[in-house]
PDB file of N, CA and C in Angstrom:
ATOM      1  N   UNK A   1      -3.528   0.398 -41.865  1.00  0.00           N
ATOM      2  CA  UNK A   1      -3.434   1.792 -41.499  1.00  0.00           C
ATOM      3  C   UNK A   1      -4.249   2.083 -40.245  1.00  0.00           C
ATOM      4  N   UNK A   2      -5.565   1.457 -39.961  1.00  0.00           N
ATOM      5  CA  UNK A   2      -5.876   1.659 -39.003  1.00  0.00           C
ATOM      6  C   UNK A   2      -5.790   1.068 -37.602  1.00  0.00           C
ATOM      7  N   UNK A   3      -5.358  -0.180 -37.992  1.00  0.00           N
ATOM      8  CA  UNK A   3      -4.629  -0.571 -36.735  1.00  0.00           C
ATOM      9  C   UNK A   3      -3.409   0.315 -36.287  1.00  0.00           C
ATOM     10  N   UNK A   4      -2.287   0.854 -37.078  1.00  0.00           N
ATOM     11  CA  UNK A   4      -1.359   1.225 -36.550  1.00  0.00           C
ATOM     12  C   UNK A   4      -1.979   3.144 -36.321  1.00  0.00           C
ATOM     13  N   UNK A   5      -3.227   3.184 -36.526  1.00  0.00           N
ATOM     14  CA  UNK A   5      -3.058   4.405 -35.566  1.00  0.00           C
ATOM     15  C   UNK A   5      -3.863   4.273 -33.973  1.00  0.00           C
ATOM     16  N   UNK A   6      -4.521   3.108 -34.075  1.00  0.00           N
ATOM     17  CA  UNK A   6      -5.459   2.924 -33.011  1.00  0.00           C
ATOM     18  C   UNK A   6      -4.262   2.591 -32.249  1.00  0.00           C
ATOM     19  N   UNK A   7      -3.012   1.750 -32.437  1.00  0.00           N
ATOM     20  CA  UNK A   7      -1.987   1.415 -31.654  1.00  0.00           C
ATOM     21  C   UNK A   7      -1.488   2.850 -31.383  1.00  0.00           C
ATOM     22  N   UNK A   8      -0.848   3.689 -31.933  1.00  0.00           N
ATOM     23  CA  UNK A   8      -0.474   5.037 -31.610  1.00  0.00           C
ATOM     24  C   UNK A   8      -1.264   5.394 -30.112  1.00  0.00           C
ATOM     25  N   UNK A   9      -2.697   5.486 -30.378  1.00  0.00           N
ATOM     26  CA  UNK A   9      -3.479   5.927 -29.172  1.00  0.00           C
ATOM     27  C   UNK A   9      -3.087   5.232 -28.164  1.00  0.00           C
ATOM     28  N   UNK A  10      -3.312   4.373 -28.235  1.00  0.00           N
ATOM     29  CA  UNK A  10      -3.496   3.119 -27.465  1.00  0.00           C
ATOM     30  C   UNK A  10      -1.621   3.397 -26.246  1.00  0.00           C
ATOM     31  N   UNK A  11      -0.617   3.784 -27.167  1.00  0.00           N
ATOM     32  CA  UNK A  11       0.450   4.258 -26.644  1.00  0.00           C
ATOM     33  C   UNK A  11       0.585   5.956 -25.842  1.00  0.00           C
ATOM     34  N   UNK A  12      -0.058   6.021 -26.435  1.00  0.00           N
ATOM     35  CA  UNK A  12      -0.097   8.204 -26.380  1.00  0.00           C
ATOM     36  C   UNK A  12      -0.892   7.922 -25.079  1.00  0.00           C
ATOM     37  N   UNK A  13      -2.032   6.891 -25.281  1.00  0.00           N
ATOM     38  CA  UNK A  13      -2.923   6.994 -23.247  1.00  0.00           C
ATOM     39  C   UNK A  13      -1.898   6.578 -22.559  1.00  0.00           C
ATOM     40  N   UNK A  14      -1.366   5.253 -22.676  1.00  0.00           N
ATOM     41  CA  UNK A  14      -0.613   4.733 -21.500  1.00  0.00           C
ATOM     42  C   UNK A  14       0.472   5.370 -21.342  1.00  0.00           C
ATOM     43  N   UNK A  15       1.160   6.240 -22.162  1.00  0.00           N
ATOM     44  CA  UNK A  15       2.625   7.503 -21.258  1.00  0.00           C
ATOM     45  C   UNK A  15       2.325   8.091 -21.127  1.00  0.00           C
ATOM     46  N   UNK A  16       1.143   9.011 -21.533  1.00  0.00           N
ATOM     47  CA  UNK A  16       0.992  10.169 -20.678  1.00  0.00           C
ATOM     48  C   UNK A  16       0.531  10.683 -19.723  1.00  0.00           C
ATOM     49  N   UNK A  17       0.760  11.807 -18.679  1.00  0.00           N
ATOM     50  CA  UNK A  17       0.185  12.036 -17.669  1.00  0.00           C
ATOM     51  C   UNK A  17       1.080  11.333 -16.743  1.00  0.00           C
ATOM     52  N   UNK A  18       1.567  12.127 -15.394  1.00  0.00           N
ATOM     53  CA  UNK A  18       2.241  11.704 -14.148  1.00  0.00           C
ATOM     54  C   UNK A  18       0.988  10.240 -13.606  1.00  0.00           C
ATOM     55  N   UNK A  19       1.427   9.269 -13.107  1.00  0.00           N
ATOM     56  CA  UNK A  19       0.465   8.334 -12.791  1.00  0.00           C
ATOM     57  C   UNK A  19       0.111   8.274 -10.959  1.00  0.00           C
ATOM     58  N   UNK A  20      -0.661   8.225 -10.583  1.00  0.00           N
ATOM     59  CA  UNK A  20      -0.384   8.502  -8.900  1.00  0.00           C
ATOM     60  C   UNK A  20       0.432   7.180  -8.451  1.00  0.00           C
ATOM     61  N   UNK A  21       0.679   7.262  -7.441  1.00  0.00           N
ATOM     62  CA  UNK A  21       1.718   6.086  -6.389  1.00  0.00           C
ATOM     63  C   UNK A  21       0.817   5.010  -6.073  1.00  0.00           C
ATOM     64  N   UNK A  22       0.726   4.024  -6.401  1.00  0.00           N
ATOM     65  CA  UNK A  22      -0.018   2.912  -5.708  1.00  0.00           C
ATOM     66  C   UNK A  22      -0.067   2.972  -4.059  1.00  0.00           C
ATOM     67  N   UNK A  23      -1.381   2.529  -3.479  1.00  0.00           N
ATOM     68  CA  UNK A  23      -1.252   2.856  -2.219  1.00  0.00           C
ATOM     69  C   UNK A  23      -0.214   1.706  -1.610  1.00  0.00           C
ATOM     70  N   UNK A  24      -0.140   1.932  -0.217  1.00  0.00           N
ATOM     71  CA  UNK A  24       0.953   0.927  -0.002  1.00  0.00           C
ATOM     72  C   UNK A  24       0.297  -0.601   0.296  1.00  0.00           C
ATOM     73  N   UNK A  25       1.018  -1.618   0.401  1.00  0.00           N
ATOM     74  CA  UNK A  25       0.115  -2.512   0.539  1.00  0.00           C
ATOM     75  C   UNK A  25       0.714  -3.373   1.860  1.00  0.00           C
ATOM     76  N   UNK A  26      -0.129  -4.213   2.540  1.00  0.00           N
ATOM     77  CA  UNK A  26       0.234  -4.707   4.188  1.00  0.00           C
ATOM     78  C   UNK A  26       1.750  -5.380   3.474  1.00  0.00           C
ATOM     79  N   UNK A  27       2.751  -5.513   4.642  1.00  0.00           N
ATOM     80  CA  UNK A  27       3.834  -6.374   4.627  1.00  0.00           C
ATOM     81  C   UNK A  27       3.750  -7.950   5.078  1.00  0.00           C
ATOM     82  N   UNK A  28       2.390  -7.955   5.620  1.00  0.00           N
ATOM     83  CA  UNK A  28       1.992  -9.093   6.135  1.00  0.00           C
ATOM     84  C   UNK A  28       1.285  -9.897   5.207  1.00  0.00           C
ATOM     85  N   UNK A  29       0.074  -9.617   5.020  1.00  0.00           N
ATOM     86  CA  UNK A  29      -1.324 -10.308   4.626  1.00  0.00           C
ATOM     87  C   UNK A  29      -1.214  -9.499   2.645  1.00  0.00           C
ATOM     88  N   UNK A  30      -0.627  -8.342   2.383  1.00  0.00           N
ATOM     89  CA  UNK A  30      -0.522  -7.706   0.864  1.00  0.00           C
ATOM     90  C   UNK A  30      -2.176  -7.024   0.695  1.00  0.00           C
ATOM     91  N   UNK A  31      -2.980  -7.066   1.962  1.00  0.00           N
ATOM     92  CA  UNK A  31      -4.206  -6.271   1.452  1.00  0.00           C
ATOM     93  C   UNK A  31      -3.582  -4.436   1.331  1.00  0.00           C
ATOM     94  N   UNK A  32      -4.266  -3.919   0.605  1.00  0.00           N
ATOM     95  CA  UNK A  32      -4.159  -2.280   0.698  1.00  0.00           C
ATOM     96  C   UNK A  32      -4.337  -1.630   1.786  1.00  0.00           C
ATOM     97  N   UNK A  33      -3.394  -0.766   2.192  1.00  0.00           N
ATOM     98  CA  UNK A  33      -3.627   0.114   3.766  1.00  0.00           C
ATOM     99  C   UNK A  33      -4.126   1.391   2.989  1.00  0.00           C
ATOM    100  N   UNK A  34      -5.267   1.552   3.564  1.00  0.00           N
ATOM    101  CA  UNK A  34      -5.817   2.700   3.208  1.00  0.00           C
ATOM    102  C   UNK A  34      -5.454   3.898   4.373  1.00  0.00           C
ATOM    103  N   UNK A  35      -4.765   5.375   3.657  1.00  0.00           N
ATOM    104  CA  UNK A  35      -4.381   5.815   4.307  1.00  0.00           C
ATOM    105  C   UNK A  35      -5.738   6.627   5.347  1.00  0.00           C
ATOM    106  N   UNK A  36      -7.117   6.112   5.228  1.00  0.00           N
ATOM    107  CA  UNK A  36      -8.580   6.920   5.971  1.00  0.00           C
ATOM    108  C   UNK A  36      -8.317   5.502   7.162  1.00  0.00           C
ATOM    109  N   UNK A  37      -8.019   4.426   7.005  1.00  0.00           N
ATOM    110  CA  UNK A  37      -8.402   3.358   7.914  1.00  0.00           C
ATOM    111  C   UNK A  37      -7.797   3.819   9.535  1.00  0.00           C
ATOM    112  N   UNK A  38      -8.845   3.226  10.534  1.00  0.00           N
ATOM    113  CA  UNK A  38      -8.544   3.497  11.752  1.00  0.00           C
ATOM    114  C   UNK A  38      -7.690   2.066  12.190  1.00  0.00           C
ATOM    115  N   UNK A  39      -7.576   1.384  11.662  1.00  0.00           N
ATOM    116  CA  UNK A  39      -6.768   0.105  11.703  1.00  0.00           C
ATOM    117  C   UNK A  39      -5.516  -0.372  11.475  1.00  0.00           C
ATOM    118  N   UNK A  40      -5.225   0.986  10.757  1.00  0.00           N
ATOM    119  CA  UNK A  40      -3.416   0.810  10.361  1.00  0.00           C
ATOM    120  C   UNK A  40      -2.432   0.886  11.569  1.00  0.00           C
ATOM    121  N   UNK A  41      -1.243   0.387  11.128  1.00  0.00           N
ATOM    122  CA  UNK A  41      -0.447   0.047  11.957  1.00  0.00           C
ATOM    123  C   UNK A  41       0.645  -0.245  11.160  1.00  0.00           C
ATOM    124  N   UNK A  42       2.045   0.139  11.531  1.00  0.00           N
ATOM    125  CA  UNK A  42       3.250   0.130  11.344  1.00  0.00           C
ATOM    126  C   UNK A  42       4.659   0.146  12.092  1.00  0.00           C
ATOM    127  N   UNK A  43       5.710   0.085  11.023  1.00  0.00           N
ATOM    128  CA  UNK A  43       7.127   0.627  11.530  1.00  0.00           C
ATOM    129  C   UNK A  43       7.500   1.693  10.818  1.00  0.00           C
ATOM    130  N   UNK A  44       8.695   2.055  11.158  1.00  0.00           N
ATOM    131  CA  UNK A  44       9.854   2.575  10.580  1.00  0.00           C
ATOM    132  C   UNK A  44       9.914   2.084   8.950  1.00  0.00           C
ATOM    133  N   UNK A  45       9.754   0.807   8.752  1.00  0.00           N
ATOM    134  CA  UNK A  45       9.956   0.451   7.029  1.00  0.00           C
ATOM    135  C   UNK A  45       9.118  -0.197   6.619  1.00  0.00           C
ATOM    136  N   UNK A  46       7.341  -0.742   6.972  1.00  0.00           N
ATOM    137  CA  UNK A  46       6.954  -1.595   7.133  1.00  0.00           C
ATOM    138  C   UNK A  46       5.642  -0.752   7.007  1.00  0.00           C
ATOM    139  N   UNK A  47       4.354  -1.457   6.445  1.00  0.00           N
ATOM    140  CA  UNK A  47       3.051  -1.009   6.855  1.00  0.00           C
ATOM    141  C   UNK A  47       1.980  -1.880   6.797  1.00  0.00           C
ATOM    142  N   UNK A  48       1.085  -2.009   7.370  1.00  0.00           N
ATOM    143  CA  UNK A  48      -0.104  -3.247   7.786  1.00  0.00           C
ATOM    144  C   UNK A  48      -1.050  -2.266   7.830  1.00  0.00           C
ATOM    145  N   UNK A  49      -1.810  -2.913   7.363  1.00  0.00           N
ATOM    146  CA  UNK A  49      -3.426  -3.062   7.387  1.00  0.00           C
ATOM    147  C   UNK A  49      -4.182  -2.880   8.284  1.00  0.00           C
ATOM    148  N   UNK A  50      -3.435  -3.463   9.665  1.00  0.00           N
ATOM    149  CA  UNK A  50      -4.260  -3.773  10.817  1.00  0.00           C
ATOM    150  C   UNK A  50      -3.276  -4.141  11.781  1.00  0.00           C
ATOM    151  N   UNK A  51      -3.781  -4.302  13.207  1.00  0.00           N
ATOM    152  CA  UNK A  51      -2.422  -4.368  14.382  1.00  0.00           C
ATOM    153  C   UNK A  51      -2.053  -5.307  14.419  1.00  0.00           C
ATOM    154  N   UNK A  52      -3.353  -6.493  14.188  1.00  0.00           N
ATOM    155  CA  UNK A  52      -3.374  -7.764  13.734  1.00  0.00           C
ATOM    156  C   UNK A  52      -1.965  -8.038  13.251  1.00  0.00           C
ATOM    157  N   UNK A  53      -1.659  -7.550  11.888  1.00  0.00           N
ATOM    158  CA  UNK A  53      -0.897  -8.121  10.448  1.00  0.00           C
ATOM    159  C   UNK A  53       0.623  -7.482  11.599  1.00  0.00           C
ATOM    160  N   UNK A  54       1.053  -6.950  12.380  1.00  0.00           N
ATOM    161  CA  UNK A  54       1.897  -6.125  12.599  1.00  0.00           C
ATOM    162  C   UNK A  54       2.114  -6.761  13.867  1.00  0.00           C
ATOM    163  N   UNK A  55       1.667  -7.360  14.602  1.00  0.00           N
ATOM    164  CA  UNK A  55       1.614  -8.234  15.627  1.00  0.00           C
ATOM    165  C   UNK A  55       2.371  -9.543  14.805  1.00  0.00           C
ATOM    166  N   UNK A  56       1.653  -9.989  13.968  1.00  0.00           N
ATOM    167  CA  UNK A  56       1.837 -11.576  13.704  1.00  0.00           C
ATOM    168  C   UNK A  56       3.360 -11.364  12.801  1.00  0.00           C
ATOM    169  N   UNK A  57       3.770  -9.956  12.164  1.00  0.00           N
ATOM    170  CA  UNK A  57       4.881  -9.339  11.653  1.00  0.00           C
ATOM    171  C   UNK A  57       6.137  -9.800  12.544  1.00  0.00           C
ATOM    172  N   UNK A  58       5.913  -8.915  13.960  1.00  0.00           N
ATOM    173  CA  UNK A  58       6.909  -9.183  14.786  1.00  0.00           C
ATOM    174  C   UNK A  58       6.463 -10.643  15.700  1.00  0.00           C
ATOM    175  N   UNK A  59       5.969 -11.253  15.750  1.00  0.00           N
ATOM    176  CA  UNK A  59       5.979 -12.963  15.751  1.00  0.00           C
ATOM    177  C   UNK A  59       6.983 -13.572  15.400  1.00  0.00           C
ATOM    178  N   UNK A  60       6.796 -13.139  13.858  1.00  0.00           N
ATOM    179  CA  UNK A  60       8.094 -13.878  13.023  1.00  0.00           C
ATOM    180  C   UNK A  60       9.536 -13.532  12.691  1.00  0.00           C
ATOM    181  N   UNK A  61       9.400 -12.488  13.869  1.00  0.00           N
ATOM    182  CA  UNK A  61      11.299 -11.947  14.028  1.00  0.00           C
ATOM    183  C   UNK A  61      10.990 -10.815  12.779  1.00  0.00           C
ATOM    184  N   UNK A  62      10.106  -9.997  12.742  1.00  0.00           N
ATOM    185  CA  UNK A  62      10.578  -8.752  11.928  1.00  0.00           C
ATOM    186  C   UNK A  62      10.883  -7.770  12.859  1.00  0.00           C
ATOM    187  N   UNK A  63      11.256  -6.745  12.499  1.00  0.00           N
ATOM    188  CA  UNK A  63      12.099  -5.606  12.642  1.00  0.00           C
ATOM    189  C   UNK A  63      11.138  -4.307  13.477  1.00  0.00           C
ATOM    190  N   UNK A  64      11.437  -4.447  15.212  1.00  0.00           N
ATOM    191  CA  UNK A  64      10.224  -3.639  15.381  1.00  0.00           C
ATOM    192  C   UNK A  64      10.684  -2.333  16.260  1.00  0.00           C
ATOM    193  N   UNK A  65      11.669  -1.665  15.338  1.00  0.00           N
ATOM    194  CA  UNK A  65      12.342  -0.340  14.976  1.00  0.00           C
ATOM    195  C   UNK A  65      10.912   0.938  14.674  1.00  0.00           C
ATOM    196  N   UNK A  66      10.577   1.636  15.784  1.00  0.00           N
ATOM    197  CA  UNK A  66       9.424   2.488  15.120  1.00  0.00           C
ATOM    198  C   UNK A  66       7.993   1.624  15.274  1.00  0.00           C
ATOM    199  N   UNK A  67       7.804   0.673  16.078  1.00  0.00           N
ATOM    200  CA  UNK A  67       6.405   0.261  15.521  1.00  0.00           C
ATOM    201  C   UNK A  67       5.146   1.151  16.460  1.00  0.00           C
ATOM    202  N   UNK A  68       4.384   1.232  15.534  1.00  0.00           N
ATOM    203  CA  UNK A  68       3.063   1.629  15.571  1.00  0.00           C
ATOM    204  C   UNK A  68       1.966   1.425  15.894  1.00  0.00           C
ATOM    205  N   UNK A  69       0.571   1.771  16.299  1.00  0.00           N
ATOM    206  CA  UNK A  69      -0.651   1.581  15.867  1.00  0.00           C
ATOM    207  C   UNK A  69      -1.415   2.701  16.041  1.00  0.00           C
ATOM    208  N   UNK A  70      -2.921   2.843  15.642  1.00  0.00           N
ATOM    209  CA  UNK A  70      -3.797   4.017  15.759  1.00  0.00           C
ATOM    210  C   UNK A  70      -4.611   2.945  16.981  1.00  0.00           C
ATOM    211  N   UNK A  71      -5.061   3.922  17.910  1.00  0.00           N
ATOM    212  CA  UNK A  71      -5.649   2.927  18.974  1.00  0.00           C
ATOM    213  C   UNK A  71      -7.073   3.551  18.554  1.00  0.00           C
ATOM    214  N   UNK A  72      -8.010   2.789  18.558  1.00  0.00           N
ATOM    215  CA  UNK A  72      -9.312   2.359  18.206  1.00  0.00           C
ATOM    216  C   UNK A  72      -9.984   3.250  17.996  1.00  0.00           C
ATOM    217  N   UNK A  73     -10.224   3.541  19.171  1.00  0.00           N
ATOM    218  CA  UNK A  73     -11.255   4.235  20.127  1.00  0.00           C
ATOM    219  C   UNK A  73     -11.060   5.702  19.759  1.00  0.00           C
ATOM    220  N   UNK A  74      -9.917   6.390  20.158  1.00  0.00           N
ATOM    221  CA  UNK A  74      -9.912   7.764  19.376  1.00  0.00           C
ATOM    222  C   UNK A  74      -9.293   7.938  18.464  1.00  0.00           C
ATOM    223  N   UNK A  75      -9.021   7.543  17.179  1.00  0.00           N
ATOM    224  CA  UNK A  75      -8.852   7.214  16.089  1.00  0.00           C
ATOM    225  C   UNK A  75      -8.152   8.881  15.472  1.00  0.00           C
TER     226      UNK A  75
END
Protein backbone atom coordinates (compact mmCIF):
# COMPACT_ATOMS: atom_id res chain seq x y z
CA UNK A 1 0.00 0.00 0.00
CA UNK A 2 2.64 2.23 0.51
CA UNK A 3 4.64 1.79 -2.22
CA UNK A 4 1.78 2.24 -4.57
CA UNK A 5 1.00 5.60 -3.13
CA UNK A 6 4.57 6.92 -2.96
CA UNK A 7 4.44 5.75 -6.80
CA UNK A 8 1.19 7.89 -7.31
CA UNK A 9 3.40 10.97 -6.10
CA UNK A 10 6.19 10.12 -7.62
CA UNK A 11 3.73 10.33 -11.01
CA UNK A 12 1.46 13.42 -9.93
CA UNK A 13 5.36 15.43 -9.69
CA UNK A 14 6.56 14.32 -12.98
CA UNK A 15 3.07 15.50 -15.14
CA UNK A 16 2.41 18.22 -13.62
CA UNK A 17 3.07 21.72 -14.31
CA UNK A 18 3.98 23.20 -18.01
CA UNK A 19 7.91 22.23 -18.04
CA UNK A 20 10.20 25.13 -19.53
CA UNK A 21 12.00 24.48 -23.12
CA UNK A 22 15.43 23.19 -22.76
CA UNK A 23 17.88 25.78 -23.76
CA UNK A 24 19.14 25.25 -27.17
CA UNK A 25 22.21 23.43 -27.50
CA UNK A 26 25.48 24.24 -30.10
CA UNK A 27 24.94 22.33 -33.56
CA UNK A 28 28.53 21.93 -33.50
CA UNK A 29 30.35 21.04 -30.24
CA UNK A 30 26.26 20.18 -28.22
CA UNK A 31 27.52 22.62 -25.32
CA UNK A 32 24.39 24.91 -24.13
CA UNK A 33 24.02 28.45 -25.80
CA UNK A 34 23.13 30.52 -23.21
CA UNK A 35 20.79 33.01 -24.35
CA UNK A 36 23.10 36.07 -21.71
CA UNK A 37 26.42 34.79 -23.68
CA UNK A 38 28.33 37.44 -25.71
CA UNK A 39 29.68 34.52 -27.78
CA UNK A 40 26.75 33.18 -29.56
CA UNK A 41 26.50 32.84 -32.99
CA UNK A 42 24.18 31.45 -35.58
CA UNK A 43 21.88 30.81 -38.69
CA UNK A 44 18.63 30.78 -39.93
CA UNK A 45 18.24 26.94 -38.44
CA UNK A 46 21.28 26.43 -36.51
CA UNK A 47 22.81 27.77 -33.11
CA UNK A 48 26.47 27.71 -31.57
CA UNK A 49 27.90 28.53 -28.65
CA UNK A 50 30.56 30.50 -30.07
CA UNK A 51 31.78 31.89 -33.68
CA UNK A 52 34.28 29.36 -33.24
CA UNK A 53 31.56 26.26 -33.43
CA UNK A 54 29.80 28.27 -36.48
CA UNK A 55 32.92 28.84 -38.39
CA UNK A 56 34.11 25.18 -38.16
CA UNK A 57 29.94 24.54 -38.98
CA UNK A 58 30.34 26.12 -42.34
CA UNK A 59 33.90 24.36 -42.91
CA UNK A 60 32.03 21.34 -43.24
CA UNK A 61 29.52 22.44 -45.98
CA UNK A 62 26.67 23.51 -43.57
CA UNK A 63 24.07 25.75 -44.55
CA UNK A 64 25.10 29.45 -44.20
CA UNK A 65 21.52 30.90 -45.00
CA UNK A 66 21.20 33.81 -42.18
CA UNK A 67 24.52 33.37 -40.44
CA UNK A 68 25.38 35.31 -37.52
CA UNK A 69 27.53 36.53 -34.73
CA UNK A 70 27.47 39.07 -31.66
CA UNK A 71 30.82 40.93 -32.22
CA UNK A 72 32.76 41.07 -28.98
CA UNK A 73 33.47 44.20 -28.13
CA UNK A 74 29.97 45.80 -28.06
CA UNK A 75 28.13 42.96 -27.16
Amino acid sequence: MRAAAVALLLLGACGSGASEPAPPRCANCGMLVSPESGWRAGTDAESFDAPKCLFRFLRRGGDASGAWVIEYYTQ
